[in-house]
Protein backbone atom coordinates (compact mmCIF):
# COMPACT_ATOMS: atom_id res chain seq x y z
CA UNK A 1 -170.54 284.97 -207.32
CA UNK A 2 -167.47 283.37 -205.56
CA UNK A 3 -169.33 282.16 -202.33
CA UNK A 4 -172.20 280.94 -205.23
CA UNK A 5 -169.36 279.29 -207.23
CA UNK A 6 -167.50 277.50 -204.00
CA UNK A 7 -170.88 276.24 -202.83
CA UNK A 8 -171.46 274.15 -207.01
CA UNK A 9 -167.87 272.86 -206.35
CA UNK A 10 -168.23 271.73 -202.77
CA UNK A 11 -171.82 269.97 -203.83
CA UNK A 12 -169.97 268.52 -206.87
CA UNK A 13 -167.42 267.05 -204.56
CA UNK A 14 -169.81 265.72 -202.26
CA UNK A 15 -171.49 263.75 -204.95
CA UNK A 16 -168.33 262.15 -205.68
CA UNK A 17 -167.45 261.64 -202.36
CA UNK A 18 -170.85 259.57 -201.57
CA UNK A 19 -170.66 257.78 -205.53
CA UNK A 20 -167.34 256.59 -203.93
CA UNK A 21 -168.19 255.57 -200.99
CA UNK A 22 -171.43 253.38 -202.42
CA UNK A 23 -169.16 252.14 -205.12
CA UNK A 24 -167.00 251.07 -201.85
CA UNK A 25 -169.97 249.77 -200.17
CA UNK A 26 -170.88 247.66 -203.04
CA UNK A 27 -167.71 245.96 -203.04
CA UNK A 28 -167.72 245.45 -199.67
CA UNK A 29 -170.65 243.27 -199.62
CA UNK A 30 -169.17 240.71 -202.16
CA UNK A 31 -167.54 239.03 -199.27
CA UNK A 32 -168.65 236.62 -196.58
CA UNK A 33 -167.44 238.83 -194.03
CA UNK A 34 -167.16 242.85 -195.37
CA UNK A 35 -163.99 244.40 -193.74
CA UNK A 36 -166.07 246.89 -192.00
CA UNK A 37 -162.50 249.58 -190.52
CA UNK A 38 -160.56 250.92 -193.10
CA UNK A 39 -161.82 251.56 -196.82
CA UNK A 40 -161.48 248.91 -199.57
CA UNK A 41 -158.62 248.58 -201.68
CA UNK A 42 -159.75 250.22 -205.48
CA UNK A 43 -159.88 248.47 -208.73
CA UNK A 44 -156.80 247.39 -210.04
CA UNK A 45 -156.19 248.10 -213.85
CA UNK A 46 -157.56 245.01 -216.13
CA UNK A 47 -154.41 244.19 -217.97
CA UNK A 48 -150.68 245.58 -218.72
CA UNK A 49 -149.14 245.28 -222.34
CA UNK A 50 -145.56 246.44 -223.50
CA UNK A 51 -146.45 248.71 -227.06
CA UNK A 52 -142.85 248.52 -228.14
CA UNK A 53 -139.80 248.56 -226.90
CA UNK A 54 -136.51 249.75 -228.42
CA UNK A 55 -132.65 249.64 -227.20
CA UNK A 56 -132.95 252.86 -224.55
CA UNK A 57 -136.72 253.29 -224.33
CA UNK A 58 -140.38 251.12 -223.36
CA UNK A 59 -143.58 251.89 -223.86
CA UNK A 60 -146.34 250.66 -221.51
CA UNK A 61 -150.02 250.22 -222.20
CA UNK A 62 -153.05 249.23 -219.45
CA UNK A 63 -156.81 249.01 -219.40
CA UNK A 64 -158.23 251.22 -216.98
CA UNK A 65 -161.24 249.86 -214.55
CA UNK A 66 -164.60 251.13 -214.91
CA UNK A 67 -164.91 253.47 -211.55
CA UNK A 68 -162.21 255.75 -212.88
CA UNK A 69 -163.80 259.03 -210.86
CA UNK A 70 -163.29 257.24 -207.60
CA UNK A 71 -159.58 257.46 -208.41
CA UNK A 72 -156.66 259.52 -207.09
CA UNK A 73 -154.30 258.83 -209.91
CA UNK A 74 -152.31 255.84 -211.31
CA UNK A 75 -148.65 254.55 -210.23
CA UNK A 76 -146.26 253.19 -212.83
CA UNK A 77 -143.28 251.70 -211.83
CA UNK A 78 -140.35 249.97 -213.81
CA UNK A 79 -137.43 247.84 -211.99
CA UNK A 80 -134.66 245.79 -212.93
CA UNK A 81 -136.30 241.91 -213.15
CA UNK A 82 -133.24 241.11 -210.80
CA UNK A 83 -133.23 244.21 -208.70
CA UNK A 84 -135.41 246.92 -206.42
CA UNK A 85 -138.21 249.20 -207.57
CA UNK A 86 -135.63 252.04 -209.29
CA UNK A 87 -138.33 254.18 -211.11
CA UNK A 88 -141.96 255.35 -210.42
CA UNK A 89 -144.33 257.85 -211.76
CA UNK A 90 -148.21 258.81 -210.55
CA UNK A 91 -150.37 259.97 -213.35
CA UNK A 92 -154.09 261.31 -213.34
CA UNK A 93 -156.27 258.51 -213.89
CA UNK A 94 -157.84 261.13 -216.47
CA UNK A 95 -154.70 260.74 -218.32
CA UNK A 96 -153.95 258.34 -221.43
CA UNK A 97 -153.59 255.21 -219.81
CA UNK A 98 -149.49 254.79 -221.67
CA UNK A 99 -146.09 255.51 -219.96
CA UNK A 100 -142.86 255.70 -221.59
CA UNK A 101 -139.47 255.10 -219.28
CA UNK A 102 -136.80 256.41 -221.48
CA UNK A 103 -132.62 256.57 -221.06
CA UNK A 104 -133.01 252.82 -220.04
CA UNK A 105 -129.78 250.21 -219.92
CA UNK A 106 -129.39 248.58 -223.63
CA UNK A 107 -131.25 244.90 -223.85
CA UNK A 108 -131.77 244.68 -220.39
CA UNK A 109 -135.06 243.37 -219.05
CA UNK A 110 -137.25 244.90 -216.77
CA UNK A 111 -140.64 244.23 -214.61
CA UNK A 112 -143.62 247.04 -215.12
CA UNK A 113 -145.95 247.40 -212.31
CA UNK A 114 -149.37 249.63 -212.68
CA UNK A 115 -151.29 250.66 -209.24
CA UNK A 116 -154.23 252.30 -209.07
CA UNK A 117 -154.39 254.86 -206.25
CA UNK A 118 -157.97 255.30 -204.47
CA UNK A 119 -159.46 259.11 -203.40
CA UNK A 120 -158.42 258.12 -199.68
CA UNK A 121 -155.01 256.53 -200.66
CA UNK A 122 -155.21 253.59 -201.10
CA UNK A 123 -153.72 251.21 -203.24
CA UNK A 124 -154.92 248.39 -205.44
CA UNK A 125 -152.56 245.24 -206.13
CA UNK A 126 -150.23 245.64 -208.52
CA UNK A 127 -150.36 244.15 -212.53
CA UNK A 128 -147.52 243.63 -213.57
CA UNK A 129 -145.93 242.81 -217.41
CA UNK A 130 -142.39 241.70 -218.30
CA UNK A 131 -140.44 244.22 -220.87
CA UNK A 132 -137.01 244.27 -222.99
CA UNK A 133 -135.10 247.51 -223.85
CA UNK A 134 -134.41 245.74 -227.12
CA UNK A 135 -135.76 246.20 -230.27
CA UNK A 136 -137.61 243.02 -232.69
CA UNK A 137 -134.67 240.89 -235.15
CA UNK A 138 -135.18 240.61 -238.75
CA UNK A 139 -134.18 237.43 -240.34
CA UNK A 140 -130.93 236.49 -241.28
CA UNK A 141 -129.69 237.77 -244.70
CA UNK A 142 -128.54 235.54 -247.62
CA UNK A 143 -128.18 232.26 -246.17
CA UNK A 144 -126.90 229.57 -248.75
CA UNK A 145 -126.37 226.55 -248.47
CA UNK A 146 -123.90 224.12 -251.57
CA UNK A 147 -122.16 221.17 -251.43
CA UNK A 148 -118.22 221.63 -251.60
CA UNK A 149 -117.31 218.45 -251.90
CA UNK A 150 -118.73 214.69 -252.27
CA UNK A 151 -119.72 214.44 -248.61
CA UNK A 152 -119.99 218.04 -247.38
CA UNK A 153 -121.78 221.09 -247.16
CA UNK A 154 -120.69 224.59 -246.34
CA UNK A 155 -123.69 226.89 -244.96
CA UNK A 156 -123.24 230.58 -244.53
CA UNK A 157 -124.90 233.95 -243.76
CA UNK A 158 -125.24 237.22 -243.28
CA UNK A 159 -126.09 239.39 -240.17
CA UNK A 160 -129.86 240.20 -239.81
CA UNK A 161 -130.60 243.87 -240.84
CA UNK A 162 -132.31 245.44 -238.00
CA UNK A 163 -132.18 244.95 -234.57
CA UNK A 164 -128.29 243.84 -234.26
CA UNK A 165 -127.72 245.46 -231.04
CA UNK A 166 -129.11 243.12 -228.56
CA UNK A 167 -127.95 240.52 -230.87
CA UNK A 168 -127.21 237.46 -228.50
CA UNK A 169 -126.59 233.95 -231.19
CA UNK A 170 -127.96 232.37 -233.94
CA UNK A 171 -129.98 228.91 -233.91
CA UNK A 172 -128.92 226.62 -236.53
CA UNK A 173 -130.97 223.41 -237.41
CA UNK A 174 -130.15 220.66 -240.00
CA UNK A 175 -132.42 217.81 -241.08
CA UNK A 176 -132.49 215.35 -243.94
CA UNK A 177 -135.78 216.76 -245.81
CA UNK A 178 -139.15 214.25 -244.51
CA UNK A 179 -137.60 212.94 -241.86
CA UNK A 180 -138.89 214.02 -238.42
CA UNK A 181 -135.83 214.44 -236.33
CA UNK A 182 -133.23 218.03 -236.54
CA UNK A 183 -129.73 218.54 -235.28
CA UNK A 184 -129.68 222.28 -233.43
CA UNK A 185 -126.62 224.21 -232.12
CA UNK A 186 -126.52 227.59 -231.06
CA UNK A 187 -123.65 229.74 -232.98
CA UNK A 188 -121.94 232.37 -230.82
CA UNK A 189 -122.08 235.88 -232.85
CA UNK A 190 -118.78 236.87 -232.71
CA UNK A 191 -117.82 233.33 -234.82
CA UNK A 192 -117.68 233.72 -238.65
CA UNK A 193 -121.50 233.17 -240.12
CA UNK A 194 -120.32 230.05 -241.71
CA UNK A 195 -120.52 226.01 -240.53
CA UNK A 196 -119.24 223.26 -242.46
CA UNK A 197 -121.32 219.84 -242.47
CA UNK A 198 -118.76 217.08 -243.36
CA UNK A 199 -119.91 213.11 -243.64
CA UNK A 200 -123.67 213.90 -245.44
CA UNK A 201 -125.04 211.53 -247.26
CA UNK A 202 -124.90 211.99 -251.62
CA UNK A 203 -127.92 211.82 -252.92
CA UNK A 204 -130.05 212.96 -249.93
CA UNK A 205 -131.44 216.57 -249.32
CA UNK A 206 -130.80 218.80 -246.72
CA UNK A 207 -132.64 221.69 -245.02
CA UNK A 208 -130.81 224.45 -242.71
CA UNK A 209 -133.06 226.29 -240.36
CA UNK A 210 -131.69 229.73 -239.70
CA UNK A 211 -132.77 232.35 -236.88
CA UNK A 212 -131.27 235.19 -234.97
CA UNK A 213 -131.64 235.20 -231.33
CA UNK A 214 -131.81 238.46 -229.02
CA UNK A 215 -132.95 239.39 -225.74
CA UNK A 216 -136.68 239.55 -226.75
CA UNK A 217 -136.11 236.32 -228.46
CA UNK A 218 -135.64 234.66 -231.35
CA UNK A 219 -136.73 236.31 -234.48
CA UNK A 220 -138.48 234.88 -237.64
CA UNK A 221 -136.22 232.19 -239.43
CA UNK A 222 -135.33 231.19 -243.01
CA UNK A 223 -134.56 228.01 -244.11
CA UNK A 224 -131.89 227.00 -247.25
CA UNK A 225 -131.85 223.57 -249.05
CA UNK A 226 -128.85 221.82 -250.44
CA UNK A 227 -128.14 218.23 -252.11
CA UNK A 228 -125.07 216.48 -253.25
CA UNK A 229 -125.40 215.42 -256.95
CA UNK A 230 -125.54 211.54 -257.36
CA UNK A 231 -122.40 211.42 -259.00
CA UNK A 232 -118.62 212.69 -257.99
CA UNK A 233 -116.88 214.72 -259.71
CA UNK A 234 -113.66 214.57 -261.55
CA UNK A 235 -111.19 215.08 -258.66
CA UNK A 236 -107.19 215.07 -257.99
CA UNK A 237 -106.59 212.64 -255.64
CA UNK A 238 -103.23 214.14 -253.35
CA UNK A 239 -100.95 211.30 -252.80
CA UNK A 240 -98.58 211.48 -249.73
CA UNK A 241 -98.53 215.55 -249.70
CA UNK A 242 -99.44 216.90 -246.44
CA UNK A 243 -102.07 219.73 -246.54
CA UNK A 244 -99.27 222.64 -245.48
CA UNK A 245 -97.54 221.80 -248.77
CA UNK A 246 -100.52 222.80 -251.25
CA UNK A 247 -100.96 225.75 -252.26
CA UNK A 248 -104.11 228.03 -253.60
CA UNK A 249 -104.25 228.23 -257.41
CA UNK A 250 -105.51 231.54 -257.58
CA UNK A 251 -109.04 230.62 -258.68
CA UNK A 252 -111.53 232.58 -257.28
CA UNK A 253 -113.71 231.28 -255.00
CA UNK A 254 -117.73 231.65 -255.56
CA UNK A 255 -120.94 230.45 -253.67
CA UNK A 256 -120.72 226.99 -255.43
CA UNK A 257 -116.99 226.48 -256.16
CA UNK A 258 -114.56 225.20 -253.10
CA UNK A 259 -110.79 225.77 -253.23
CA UNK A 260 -108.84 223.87 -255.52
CA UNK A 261 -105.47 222.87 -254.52
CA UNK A 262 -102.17 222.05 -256.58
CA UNK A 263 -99.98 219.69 -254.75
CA UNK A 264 -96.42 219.65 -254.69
CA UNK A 265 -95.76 216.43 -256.46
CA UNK A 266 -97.48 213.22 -258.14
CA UNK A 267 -101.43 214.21 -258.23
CA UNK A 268 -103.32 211.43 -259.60
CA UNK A 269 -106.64 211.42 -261.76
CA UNK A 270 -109.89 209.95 -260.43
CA UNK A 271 -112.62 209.31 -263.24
CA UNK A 272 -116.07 210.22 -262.35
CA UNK A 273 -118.07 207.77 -260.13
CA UNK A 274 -121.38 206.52 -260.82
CA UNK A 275 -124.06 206.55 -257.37
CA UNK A 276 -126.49 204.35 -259.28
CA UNK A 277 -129.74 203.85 -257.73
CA UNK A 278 -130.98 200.04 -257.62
CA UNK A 279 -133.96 198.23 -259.03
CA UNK A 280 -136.69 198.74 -258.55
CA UNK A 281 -139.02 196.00 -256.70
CA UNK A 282 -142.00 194.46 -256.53
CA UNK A 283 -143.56 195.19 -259.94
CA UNK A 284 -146.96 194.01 -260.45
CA UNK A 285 -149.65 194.12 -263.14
CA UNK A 286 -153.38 194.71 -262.78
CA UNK A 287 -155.91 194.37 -265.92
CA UNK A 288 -159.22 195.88 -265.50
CA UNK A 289 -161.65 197.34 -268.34
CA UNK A 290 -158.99 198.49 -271.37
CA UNK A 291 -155.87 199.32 -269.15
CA UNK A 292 -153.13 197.90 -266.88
CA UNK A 293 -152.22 199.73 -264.12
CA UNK A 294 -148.41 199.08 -263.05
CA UNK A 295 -147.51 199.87 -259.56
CA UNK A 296 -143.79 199.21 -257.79
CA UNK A 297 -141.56 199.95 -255.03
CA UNK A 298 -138.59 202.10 -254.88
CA UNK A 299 -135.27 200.89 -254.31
CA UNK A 300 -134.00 200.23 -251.17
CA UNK A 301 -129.97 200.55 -252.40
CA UNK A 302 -129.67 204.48 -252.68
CA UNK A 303 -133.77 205.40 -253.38
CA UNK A 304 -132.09 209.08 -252.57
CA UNK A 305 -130.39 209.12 -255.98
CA UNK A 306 -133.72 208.18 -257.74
CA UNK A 307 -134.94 211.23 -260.28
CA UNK A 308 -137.33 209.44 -262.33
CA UNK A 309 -138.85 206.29 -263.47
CA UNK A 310 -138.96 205.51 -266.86
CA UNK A 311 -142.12 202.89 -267.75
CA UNK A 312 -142.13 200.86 -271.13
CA UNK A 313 -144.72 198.53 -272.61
CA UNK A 314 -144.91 196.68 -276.21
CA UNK A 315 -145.39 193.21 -277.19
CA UNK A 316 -141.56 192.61 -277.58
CA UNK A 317 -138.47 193.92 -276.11
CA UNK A 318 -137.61 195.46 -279.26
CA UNK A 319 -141.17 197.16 -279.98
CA UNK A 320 -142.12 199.47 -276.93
CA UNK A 321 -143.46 202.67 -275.50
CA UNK A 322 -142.05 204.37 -272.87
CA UNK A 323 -142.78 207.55 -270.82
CA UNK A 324 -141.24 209.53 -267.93
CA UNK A 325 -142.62 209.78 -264.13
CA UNK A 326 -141.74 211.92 -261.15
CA UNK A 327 -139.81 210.29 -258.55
CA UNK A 328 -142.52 210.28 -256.40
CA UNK A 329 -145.26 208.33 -257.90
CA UNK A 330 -144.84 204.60 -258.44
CA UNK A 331 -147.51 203.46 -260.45
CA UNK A 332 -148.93 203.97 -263.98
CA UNK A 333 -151.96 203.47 -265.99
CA UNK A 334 -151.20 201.89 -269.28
CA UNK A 335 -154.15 202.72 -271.75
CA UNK A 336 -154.94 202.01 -275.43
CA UNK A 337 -153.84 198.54 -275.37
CA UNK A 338 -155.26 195.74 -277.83
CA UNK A 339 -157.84 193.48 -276.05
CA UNK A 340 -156.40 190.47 -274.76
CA UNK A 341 -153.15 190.94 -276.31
CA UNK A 342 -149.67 189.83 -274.29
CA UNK A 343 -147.92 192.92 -273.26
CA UNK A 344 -144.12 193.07 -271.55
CA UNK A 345 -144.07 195.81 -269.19
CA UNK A 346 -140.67 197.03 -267.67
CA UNK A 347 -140.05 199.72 -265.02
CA UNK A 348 -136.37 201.26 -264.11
CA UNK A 349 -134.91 203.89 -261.85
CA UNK A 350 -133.38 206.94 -263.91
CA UNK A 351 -130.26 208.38 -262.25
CA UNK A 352 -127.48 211.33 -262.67
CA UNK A 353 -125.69 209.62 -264.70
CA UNK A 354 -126.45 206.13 -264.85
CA UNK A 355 -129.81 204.21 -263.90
CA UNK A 356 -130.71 200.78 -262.91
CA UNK A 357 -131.73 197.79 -264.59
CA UNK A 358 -135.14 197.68 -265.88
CA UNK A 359 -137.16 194.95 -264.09
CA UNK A 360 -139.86 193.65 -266.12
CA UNK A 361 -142.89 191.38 -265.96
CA UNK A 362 -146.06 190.74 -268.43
CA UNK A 363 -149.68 191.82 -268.47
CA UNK A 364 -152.30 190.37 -270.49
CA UNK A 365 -154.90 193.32 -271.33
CA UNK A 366 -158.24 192.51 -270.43
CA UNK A 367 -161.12 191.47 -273.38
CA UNK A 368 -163.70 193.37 -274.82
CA UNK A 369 -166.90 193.52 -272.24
CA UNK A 370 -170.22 191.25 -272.94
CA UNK A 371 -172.74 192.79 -274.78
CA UNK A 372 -176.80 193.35 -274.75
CA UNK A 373 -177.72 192.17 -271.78
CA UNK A 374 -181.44 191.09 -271.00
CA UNK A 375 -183.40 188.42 -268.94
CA UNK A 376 -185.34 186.09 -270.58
CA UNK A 377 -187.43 185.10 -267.56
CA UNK A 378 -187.87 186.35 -263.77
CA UNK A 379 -190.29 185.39 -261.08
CA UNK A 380 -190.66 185.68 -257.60
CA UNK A 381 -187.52 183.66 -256.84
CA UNK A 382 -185.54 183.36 -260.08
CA UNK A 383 -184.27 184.90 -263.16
CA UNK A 384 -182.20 183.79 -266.30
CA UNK A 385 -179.75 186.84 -267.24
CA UNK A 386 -178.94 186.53 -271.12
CA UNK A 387 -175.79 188.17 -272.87
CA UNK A 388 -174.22 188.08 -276.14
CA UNK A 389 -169.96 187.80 -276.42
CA UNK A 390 -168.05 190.60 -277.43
CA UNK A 391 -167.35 190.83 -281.52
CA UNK A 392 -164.23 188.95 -282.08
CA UNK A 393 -163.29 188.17 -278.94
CA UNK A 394 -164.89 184.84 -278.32
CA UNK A 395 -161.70 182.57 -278.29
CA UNK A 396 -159.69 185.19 -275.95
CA UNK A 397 -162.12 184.64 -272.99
CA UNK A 398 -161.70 182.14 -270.24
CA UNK A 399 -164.79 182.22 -268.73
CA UNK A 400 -167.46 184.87 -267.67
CA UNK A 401 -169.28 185.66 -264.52
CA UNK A 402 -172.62 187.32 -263.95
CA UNK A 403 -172.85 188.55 -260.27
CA UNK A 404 -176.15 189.81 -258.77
CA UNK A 405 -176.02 192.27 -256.22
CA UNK A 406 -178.20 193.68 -253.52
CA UNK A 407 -178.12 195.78 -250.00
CA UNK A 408 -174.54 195.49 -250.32
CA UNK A 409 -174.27 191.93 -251.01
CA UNK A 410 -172.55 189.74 -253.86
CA UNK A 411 -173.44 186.21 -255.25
CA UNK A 412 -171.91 185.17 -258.48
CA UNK A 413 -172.40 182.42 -260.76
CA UNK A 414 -169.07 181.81 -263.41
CA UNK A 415 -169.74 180.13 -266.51
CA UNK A 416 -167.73 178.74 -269.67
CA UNK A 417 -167.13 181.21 -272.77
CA UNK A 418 -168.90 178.73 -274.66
CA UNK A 419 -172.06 180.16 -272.48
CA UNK A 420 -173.62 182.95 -272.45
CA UNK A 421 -176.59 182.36 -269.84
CA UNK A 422 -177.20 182.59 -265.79
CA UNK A 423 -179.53 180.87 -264.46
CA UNK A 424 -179.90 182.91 -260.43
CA UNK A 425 -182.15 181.26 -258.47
CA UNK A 426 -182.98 181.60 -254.45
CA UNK A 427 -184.40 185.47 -254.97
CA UNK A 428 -186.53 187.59 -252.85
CA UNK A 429 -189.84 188.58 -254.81
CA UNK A 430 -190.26 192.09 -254.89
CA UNK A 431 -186.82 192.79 -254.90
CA UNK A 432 -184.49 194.88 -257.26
CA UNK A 433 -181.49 193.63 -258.23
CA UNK A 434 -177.83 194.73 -260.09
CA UNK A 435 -176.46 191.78 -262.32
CA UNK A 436 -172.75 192.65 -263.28
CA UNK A 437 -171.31 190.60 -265.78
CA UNK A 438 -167.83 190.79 -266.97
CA UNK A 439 -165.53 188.56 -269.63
CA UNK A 440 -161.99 187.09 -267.43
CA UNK A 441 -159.25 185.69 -269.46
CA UNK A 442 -155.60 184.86 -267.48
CA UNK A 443 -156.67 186.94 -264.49
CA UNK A 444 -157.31 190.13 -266.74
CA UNK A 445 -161.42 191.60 -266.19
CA UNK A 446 -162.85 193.72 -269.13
CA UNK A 447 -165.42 196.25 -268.10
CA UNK A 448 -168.73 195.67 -266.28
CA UNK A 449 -171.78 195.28 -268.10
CA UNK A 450 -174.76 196.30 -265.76
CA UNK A 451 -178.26 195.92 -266.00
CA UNK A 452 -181.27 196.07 -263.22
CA UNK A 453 -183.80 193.40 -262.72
CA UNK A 454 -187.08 192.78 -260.80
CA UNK A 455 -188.41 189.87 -259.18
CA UNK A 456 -192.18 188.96 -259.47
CA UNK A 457 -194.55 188.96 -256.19
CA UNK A 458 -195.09 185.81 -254.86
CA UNK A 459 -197.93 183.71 -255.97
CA UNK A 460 -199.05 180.78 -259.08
CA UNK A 461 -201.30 183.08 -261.47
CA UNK A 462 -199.68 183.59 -264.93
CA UNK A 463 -198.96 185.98 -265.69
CA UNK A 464 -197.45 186.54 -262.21
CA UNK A 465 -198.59 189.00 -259.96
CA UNK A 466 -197.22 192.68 -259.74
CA UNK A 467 -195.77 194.11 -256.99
């Protein structure tokens, strides 16, 4: 039974043997000229990853290739990046293709190598995969960001949660919110979490990007927003006391309050100044159908201290609507007005506390559209369109026009209130047409009054011919 036994095993190994050397042989004659001494280097591996990686320990992943029996075993190797090979380990290829180095220098970083080791010896090349004994940094922990004072802003911190040890600085980025440029520093860890921004702008909002960098990198940031009201404060104003000579009131200090001082001597009062934003410019009217739409430009003195706009309309200064818009949008659709009646329509900038002038121009609303529209003849080149005037409206209109339009194209014919036909010649027969007629008075258009018309076929007979 033991001679019976040896004999399987020495068969089985055999078989390998010859797999192993066809498998060789195959790979031999992939090149232009096969290396015909020596056997051919094996397989390497198809691709390293680092699992995870902590402060003492790393954890090493790899594919294996697909001729895994033809395989002695697998080196692993992990050295310094800046120094010799210091630590290697063979494995059976039959083993889970992972490796963990423990007992490893804090955040230092190291270079993994994975061989694969043929049944004669021999060794593939070498993948390799860059790894940190360091673990992954959490974000930074309540940043803040307030003004404490009229033209500063203090930003501060707190140490990120997890993964502290390999803790190397933090990045710090400031930028005036929609603009496209930042101003980065790096901030040493073993400074105070704090930074002071002095000389910002009032008015104007700022964004602080905050991350915490390590030796893997940096982790995920946070940013923090802050704005300086658009109005000071009542302050004391020190006169001729050097800074050494104040001293702390004892008021305690919070995330939005700075310290106050006493000075020793004459402290005079400052009242509270206004940062007003200007006026608003550009203001124009349009009149279409039975609105106005208002559209203007910000202002260019301080548009930062701009909260709302505040839009009015009424026949007289004294009698007028008004509503409220975001600071964002700069135009406004005034509806329910009285056909063709004069309106006065005003537009300011609302501030903290104070807000500009209101700039204001007119609008006349547009009339009452045509009515019942029809065509009393149409041939193969011509056709009279016929409409009646709106009800009560007849002495508001300046004039009307009936346009006819086709494939895109416009031709229009205007004509006095006092008429209310369009004679439209130089047609196409066979051919549909739009006619579009609408009432104008003092560059104000009511709606459109649309109808569709069709042009005869060509010919004298009478009736005329269809199409």
């Amino acid at each position: 039974m033991s001679l019976g036994f040896s004999s399987r095993e020495n068969e089985k190994s055999s078989n390998l043997e010859q797999l192993c050397l066809e498998h060789h042989r195959r790979l031999d004659t992939t090149f232009a000229h096969p290396v015909l001494t020596g056997d051919p280097a094996p397989e390497k591996v198809k691709r390293v990853q680092i699992l995870s990686s902590y402060v003492s320990n790393i954890t090493a992943v790899w594919t294996l290739p697909s001729h895994t029996q033809c395989l002695q075993g697998i080196q692993v190797c992990l050295s310094p990046r800046d120094g010799n090979q210091t630590n290697c380990t063979i494995q059976s290829s039959h083993a889970h293709a992972a490796l963990t180095f423990t007992e490893l220098t804090p955040c230092s970083h190291y270079i993994v190598n994975v061989t694969t080791i043929s049944s004669s010896g021999e060794y593939s090349e070498a993948v390799t995969a860059s790894a940190v004994s360091a673990p992954s940094i959490t974000r930074v922990n309540n940043p803040r960001a307030f003004a404490t004072s009229s033209s500063s802003i203090q930003l501060d911190w707190e140490a990120p949660t997890e993964g502290t040890e390999c803790l190397k600085e933090y990045s710090v980025c400031q930028k005036i919110v929609n603009t496209p440029s930042n101003d980065c520093i790096n901030h040493a860890v073993d400074l105070e979490t704090t930074l002071n921004y002095t000389d910002v702008e009032i008015c104007t909002n700022y964004s602080f990007i905050l991350g915490a960098r390590g030796e893997r990198g940096e982790g995920a940031s946070t940013t923090v927003w802050a704005i300086i009201s658009c109005h000071l404060v009542s302050m004391k104003q020190l006169s001729d006391v050097r800074r050494s000579a104040m001293k702390p009131t004892g008021r305690p200090r919070t995330a939005r309050t700075a310290y106050m001082f006493e000075a020793v001597g004459t402290a005079v009062t400052r009242s509270p100044q206004a940062m007003t934003p200007g006026n608003v410019s550009s203001l124009e009217t349009l009149s279409v159908g039975p609105s106005v739409l208002a559209t203007w430009t910000p202002p260019s003195y301080r548009p930062q201290c701009v909260v709302h706009y505040e839009i009015c309309w009424g026949s007289s200064p004294d009698d007028q609507n008004c509503t409220i818009q975001e600071n964002n949008v700069t135009m406004f659709d005034i509806t329910e007005l009285t056909p063709c009646g004069e309106y006065i329509v005003g537009v300011r900038a609302l501030g903290k506390p104070d807000n500009s002038s209101q700039v204001n121009t007119t609008a006349i609303a547009a009339p009452k559209p045509a009515r019942s529209l029809t065509f009393s003849f149409a041939n193969a080149t011509s056709i009279v369109a016929e409409w009646e005037a709106p009800i009560d409206q007849s002495d508001c209109i300046d004039y009307y026009q009936a346009c006819l339009v086709v494939a895109g194209k416009t031709v229009c014919v205007n004509q006095t209130r006092d008429i209310t036909t369009a004679y439209i010649p130089d047609l196409r027969s066979c051919t549909s047409y739009a006619v579009n007629v609408t009432a104008w008075t003092d560059g104000a258009r009511s709606s459109i009054l649309s109808e569709q018309v069709n042009t005869t076929a060509a010919g004298s007979t009478v009736p005329p011919s269809p199409c």
